[in-house]
PDB file of N, CA and C in Angstrom:
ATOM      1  N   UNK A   1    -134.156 -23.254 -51.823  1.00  0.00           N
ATOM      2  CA  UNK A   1    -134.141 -22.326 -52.933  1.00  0.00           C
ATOM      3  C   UNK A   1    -133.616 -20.968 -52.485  1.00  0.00           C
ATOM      4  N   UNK A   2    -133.765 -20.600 -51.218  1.00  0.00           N
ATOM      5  CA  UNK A   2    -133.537 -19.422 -50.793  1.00  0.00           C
ATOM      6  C   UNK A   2    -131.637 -19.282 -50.946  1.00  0.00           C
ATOM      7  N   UNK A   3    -131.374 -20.649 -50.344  1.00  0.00           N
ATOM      8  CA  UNK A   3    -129.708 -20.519 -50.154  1.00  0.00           C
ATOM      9  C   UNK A   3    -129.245 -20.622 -51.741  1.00  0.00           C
ATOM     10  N   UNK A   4    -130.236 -20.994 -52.251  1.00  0.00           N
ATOM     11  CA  UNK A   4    -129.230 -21.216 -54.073  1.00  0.00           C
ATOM     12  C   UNK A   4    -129.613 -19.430 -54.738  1.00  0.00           C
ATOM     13  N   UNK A   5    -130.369 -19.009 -54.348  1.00  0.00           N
ATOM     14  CA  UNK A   5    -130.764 -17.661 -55.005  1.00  0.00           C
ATOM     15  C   UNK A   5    -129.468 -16.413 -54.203  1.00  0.00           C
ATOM     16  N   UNK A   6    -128.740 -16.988 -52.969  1.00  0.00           N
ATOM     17  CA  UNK A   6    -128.222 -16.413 -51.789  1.00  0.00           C
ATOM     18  C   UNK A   6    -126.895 -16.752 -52.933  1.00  0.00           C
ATOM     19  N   UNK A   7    -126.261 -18.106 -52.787  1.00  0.00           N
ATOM     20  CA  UNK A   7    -125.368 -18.218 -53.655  1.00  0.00           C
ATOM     21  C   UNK A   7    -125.542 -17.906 -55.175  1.00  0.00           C
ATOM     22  N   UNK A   8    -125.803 -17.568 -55.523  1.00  0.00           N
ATOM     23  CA  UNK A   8    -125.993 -17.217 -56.981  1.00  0.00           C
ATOM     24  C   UNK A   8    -125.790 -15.629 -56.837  1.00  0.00           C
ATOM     25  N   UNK A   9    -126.276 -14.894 -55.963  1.00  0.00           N
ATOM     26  CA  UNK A   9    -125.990 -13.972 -55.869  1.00  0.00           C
ATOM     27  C   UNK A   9    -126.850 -12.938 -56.861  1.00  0.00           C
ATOM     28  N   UNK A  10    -126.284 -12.057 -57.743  1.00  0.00           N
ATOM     29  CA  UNK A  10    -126.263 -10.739 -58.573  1.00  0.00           C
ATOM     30  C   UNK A  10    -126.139 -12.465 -59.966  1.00  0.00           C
ATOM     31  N   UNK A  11    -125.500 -13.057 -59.681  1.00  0.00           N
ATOM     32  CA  UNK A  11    -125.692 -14.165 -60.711  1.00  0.00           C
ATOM     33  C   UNK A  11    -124.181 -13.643 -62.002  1.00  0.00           C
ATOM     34  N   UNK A  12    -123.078 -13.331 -61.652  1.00  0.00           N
ATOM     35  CA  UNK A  12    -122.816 -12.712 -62.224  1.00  0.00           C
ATOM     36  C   UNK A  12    -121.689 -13.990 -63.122  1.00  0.00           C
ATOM     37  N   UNK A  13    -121.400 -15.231 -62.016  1.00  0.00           N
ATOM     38  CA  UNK A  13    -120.504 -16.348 -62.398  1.00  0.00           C
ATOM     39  C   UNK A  13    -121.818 -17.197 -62.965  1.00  0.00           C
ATOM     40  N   UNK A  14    -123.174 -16.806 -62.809  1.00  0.00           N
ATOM     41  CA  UNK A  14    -123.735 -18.229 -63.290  1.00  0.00           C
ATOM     42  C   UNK A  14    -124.988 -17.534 -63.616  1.00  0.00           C
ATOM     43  N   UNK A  15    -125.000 -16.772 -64.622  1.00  0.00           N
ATOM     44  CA  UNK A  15    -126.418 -16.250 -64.839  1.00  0.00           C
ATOM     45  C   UNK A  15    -127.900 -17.259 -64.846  1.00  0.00           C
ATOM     46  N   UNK A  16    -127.077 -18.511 -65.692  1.00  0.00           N
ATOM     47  CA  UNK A  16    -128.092 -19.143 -65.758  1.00  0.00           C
ATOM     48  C   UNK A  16    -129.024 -19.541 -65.029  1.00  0.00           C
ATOM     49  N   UNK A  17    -128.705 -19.808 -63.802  1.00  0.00           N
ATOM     50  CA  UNK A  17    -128.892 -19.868 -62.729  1.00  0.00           C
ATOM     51  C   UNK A  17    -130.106 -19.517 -62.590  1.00  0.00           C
ATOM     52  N   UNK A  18    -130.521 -18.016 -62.749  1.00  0.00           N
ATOM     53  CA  UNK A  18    -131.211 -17.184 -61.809  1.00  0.00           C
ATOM     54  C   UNK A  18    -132.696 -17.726 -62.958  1.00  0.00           C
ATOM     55  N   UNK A  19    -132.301 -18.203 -64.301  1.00  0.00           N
ATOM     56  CA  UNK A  19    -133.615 -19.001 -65.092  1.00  0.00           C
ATOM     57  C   UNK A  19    -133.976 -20.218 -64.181  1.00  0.00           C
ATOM     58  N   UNK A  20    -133.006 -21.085 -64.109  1.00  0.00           N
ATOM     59  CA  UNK A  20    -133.500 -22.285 -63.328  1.00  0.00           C
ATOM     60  C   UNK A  20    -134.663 -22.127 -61.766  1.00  0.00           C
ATOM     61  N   UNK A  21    -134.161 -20.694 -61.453  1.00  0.00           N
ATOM     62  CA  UNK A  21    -134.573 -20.434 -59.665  1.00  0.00           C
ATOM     63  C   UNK A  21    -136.321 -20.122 -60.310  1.00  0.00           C
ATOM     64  N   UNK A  22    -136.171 -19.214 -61.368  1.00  0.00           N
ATOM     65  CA  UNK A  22    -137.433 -19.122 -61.957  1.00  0.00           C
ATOM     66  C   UNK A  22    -138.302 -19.733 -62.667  1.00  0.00           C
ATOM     67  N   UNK A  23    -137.947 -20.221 -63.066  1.00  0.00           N
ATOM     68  CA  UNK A  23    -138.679 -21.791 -63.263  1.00  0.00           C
ATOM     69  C   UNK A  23    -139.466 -22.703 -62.536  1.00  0.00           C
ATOM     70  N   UNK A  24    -138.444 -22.775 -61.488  1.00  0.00           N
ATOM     71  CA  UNK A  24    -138.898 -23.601 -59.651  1.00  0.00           C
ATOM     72  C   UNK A  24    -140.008 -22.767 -59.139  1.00  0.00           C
ATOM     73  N   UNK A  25    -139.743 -20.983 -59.350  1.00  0.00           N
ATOM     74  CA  UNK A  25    -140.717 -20.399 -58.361  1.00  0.00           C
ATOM     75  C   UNK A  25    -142.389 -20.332 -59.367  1.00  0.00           C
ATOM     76  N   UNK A  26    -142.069 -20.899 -60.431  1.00  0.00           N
ATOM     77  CA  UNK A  26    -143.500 -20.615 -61.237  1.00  0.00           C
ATOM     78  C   UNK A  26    -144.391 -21.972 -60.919  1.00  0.00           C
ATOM     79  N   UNK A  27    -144.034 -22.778 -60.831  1.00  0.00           N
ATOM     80  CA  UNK A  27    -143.867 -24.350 -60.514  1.00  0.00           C
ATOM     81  C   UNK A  27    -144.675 -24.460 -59.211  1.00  0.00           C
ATOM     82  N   UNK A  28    -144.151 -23.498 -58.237  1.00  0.00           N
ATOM     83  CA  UNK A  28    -144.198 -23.569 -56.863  1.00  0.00           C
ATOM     84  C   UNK A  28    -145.675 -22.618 -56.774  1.00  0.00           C
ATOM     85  N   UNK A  29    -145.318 -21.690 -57.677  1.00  0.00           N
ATOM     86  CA  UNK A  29    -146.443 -20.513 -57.479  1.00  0.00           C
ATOM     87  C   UNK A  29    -148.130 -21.542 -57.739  1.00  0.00           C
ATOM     88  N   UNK A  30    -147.970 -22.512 -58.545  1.00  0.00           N
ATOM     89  CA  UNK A  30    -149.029 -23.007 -58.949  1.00  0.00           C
ATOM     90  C   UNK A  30    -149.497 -24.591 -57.862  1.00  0.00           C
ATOM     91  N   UNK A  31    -148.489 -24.214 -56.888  1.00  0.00           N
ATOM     92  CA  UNK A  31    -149.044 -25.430 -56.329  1.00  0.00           C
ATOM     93  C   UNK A  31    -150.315 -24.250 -54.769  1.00  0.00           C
ATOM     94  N   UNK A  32    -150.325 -23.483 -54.771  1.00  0.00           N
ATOM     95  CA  UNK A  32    -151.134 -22.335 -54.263  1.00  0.00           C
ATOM     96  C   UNK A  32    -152.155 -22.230 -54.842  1.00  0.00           C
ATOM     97  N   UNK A  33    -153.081 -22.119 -53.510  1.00  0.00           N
ATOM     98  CA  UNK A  33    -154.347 -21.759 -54.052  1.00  0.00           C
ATOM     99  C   UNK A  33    -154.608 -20.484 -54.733  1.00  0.00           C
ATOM    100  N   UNK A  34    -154.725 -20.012 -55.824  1.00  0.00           N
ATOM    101  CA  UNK A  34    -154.488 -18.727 -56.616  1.00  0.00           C
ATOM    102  C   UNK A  34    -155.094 -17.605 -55.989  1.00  0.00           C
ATOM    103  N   UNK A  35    -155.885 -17.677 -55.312  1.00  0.00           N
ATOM    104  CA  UNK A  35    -156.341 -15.988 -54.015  1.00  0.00           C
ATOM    105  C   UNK A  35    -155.056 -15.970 -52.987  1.00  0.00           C
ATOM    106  N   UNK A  36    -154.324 -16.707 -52.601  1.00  0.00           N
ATOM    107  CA  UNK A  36    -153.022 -17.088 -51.198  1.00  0.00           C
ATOM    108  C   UNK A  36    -152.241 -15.906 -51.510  1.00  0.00           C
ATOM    109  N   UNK A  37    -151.858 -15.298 -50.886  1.00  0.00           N
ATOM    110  CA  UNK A  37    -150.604 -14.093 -50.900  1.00  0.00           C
ATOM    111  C   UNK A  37    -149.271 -15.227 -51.145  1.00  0.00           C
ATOM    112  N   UNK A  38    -149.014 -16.575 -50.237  1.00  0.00           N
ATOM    113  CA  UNK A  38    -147.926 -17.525 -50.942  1.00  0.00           C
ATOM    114  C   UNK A  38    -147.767 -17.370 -52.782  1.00  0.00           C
ATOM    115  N   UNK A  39    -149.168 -17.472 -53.356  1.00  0.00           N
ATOM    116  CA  UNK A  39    -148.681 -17.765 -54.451  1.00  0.00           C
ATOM    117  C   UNK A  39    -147.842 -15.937 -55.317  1.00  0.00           C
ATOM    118  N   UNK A  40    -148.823 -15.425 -54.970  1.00  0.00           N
ATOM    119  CA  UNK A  40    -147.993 -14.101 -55.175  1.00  0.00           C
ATOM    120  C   UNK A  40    -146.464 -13.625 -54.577  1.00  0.00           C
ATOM    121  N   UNK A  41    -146.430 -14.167 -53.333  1.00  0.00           N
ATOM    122  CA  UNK A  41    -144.693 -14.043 -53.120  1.00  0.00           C
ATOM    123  C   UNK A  41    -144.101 -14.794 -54.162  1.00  0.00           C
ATOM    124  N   UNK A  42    -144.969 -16.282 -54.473  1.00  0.00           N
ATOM    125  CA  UNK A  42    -143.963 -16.974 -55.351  1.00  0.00           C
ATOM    126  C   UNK A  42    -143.519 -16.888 -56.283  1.00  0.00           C
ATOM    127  N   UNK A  43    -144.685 -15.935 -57.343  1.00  0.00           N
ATOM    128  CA  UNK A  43    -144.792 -15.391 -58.367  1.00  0.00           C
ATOM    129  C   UNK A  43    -143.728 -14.386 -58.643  1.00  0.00           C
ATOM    130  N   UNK A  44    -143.815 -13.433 -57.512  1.00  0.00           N
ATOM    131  CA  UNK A  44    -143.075 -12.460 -57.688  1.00  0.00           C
ATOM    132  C   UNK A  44    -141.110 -12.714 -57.284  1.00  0.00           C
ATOM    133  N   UNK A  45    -141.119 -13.483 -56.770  1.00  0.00           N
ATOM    134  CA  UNK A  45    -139.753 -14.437 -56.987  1.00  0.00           C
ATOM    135  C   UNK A  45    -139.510 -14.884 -58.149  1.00  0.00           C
ATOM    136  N   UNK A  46    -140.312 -15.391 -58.923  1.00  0.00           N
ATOM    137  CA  UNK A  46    -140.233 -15.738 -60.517  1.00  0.00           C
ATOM    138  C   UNK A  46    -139.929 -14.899 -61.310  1.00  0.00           C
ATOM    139  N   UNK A  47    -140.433 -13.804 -60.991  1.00  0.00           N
ATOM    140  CA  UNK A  47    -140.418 -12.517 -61.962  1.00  0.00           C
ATOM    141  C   UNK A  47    -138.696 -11.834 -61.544  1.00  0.00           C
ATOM    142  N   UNK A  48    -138.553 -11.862 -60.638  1.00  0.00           N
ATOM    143  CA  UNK A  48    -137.385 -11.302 -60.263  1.00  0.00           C
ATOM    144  C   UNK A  48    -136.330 -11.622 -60.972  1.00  0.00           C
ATOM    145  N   UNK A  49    -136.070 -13.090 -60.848  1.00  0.00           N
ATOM    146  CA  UNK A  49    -134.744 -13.851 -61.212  1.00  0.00           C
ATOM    147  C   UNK A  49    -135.167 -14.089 -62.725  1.00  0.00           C
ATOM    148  N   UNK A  50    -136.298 -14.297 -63.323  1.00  0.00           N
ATOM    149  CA  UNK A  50    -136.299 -14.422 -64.742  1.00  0.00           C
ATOM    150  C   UNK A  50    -136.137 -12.663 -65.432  1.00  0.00           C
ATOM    151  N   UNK A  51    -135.661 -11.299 -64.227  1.00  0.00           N
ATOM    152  CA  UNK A  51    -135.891 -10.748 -65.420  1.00  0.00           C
ATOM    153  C   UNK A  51    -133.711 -10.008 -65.011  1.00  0.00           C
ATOM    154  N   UNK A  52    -133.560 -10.454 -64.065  1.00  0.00           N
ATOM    155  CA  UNK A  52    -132.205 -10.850 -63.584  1.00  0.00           C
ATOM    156  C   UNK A  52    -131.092 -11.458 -64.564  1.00  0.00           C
ATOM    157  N   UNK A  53    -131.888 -12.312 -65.004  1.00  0.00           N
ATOM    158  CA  UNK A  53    -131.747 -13.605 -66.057  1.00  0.00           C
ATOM    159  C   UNK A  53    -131.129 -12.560 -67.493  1.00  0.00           C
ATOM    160  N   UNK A  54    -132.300 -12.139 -67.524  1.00  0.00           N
ATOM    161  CA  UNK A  54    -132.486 -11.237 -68.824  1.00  0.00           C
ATOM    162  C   UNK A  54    -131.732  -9.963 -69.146  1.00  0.00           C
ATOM    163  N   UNK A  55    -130.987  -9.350 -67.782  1.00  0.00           N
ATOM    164  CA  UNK A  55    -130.285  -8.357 -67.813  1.00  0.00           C
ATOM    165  C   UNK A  55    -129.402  -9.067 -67.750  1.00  0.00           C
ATOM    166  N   UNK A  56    -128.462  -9.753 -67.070  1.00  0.00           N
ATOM    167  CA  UNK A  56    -127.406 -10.586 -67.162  1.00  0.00           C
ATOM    168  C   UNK A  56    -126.757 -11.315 -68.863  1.00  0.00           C
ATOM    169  N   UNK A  57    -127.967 -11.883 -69.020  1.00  0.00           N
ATOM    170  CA  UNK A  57    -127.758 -12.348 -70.254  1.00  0.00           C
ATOM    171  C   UNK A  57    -127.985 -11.927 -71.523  1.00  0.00           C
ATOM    172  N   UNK A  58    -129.117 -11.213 -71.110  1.00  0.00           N
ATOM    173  CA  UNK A  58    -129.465 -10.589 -72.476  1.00  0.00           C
ATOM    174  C   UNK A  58    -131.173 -10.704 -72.607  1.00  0.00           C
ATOM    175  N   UNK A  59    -132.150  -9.835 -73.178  1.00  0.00           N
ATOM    176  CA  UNK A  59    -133.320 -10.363 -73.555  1.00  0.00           C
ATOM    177  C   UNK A  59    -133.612 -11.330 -74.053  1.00  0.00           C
ATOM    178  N   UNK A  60    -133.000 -10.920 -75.762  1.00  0.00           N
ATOM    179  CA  UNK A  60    -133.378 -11.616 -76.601  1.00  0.00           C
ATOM    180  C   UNK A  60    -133.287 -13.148 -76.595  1.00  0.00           C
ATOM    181  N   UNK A  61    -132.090 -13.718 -75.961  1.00  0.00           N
ATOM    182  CA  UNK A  61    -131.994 -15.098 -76.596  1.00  0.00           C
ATOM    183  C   UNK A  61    -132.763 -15.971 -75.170  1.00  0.00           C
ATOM    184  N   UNK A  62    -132.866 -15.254 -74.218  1.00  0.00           N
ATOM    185  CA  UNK A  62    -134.041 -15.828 -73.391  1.00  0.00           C
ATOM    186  C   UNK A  62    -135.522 -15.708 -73.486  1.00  0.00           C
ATOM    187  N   UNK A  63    -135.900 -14.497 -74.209  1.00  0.00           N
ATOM    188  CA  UNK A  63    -137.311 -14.154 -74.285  1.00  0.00           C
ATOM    189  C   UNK A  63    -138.169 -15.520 -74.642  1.00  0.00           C
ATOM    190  N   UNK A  64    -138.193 -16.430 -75.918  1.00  0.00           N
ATOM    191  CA  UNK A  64    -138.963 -17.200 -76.692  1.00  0.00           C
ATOM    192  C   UNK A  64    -138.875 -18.129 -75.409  1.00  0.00           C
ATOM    193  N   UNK A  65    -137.702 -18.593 -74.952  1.00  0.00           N
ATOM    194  CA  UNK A  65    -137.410 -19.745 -74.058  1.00  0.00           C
ATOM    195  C   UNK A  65    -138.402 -19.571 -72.600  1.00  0.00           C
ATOM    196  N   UNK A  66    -138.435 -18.209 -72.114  1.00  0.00           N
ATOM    197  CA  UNK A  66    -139.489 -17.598 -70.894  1.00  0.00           C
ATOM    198  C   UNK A  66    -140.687 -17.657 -70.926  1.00  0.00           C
ATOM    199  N   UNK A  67    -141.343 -17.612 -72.272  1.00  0.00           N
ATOM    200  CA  UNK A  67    -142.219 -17.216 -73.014  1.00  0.00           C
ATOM    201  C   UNK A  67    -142.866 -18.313 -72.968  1.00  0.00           C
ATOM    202  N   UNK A  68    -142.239 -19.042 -73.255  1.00  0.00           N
ATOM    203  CA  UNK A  68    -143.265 -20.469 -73.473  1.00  0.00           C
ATOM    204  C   UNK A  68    -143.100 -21.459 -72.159  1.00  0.00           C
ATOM    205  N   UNK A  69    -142.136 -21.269 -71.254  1.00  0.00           N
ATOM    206  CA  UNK A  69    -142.215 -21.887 -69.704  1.00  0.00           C
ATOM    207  C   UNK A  69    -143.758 -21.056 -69.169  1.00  0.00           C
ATOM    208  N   UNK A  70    -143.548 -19.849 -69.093  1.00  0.00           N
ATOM    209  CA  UNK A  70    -145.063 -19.294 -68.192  1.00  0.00           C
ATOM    210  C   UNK A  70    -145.484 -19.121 -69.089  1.00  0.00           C
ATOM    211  N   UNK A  71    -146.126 -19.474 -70.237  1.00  0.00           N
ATOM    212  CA  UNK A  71    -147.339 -19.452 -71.107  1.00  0.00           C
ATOM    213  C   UNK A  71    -147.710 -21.407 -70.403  1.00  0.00           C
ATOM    214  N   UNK A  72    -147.134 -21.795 -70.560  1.00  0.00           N
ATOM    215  CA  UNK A  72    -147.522 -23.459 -70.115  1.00  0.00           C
ATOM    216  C   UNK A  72    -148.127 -23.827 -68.641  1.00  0.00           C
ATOM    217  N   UNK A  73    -147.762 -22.799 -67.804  1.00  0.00           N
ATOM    218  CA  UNK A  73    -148.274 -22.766 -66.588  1.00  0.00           C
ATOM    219  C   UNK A  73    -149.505 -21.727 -66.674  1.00  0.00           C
ATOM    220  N   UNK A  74    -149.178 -20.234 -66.970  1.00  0.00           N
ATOM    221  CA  UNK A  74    -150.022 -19.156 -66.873  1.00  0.00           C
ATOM    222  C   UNK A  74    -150.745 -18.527 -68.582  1.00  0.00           C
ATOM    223  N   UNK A  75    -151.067 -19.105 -68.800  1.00  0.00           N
ATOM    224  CA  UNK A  75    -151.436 -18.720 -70.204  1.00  0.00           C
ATOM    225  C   UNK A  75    -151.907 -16.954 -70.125  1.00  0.00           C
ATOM    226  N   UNK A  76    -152.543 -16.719 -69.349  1.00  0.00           N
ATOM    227  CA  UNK A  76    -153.144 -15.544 -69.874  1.00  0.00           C
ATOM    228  C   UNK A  76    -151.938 -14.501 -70.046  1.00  0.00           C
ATOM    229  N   UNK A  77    -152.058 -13.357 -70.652  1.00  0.00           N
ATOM    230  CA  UNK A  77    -151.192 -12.284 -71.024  1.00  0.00           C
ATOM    231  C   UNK A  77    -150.748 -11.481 -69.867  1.00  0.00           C
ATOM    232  N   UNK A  78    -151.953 -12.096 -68.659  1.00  0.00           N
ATOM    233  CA  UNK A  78    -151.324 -10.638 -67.413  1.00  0.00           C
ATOM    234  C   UNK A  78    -149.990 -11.177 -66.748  1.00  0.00           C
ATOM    235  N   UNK A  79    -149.851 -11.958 -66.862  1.00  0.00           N
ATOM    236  CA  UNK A  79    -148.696 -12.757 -65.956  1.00  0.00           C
ATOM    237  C   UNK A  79    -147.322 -12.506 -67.306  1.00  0.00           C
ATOM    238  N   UNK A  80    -147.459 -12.572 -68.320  1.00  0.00           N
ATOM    239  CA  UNK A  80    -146.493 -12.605 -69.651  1.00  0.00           C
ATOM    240  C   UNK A  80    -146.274 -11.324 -69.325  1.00  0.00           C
ATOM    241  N   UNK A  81    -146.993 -10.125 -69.559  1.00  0.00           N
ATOM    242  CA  UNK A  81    -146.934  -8.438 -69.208  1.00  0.00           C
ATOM    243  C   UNK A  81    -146.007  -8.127 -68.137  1.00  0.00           C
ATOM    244  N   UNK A  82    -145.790  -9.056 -66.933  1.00  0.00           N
ATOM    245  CA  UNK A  82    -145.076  -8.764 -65.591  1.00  0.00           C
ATOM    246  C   UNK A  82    -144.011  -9.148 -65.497  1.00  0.00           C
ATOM    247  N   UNK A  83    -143.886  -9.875 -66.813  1.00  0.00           N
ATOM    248  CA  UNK A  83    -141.812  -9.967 -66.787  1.00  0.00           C
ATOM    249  C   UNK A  83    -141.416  -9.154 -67.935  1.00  0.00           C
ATOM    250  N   UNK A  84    -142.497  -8.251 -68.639  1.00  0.00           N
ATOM    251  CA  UNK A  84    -141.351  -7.002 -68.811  1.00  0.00           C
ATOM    252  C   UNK A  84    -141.534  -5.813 -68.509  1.00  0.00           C
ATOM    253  N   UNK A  85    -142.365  -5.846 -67.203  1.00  0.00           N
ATOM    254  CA  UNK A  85    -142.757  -4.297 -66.782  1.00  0.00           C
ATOM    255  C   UNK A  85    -141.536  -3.998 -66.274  1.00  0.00           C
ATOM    256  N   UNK A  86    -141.018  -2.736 -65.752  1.00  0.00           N
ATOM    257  CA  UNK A  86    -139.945  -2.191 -65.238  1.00  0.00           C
ATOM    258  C   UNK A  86    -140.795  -1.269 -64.000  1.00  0.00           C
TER     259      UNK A  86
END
């Protein structure tokens, strides 16, 4: 994952991309025991490229689609709050 986030780059030929990497890292974040600093690196890899995603592409037509990937893993609101803090 590291070399596809490396090639992908700024994501600028394949935005999409940087959704798929985030996806994997929410996935990954939950296979961690939830106190582990792992799952928080993983987390925060998620947050990165899904909000990467979102400047690249745009908010809007990703928001609903983000929204309901980490609502299915992380339901509560604090984790939803951290992909649009700045």
């Amino acid at each position: 994952m590291e070399r596809a986030a490396y090639l992908t780059g700024v994501g600028a030929l394949y935005p999409r991309m940087h959704v798929e990497l985030a996806n994997y890292w929410v996935i990954r974040s939950k296979t961690f025991n939830p106190d582990s600093p792992e799952q928080e690196v993983a987390w925060t890899k998620a947050v990165w490229h899904y909000r990467k995603a979102r400047e690249l592409i745009g908010g809007k037509p990703l928001d609903d689609e983000i929204t309901a990937y980490v609502k299915y893993f992380y339901p509560d609101p604090e984790h939803l709050n951290q992909l649009t803090e700045n």
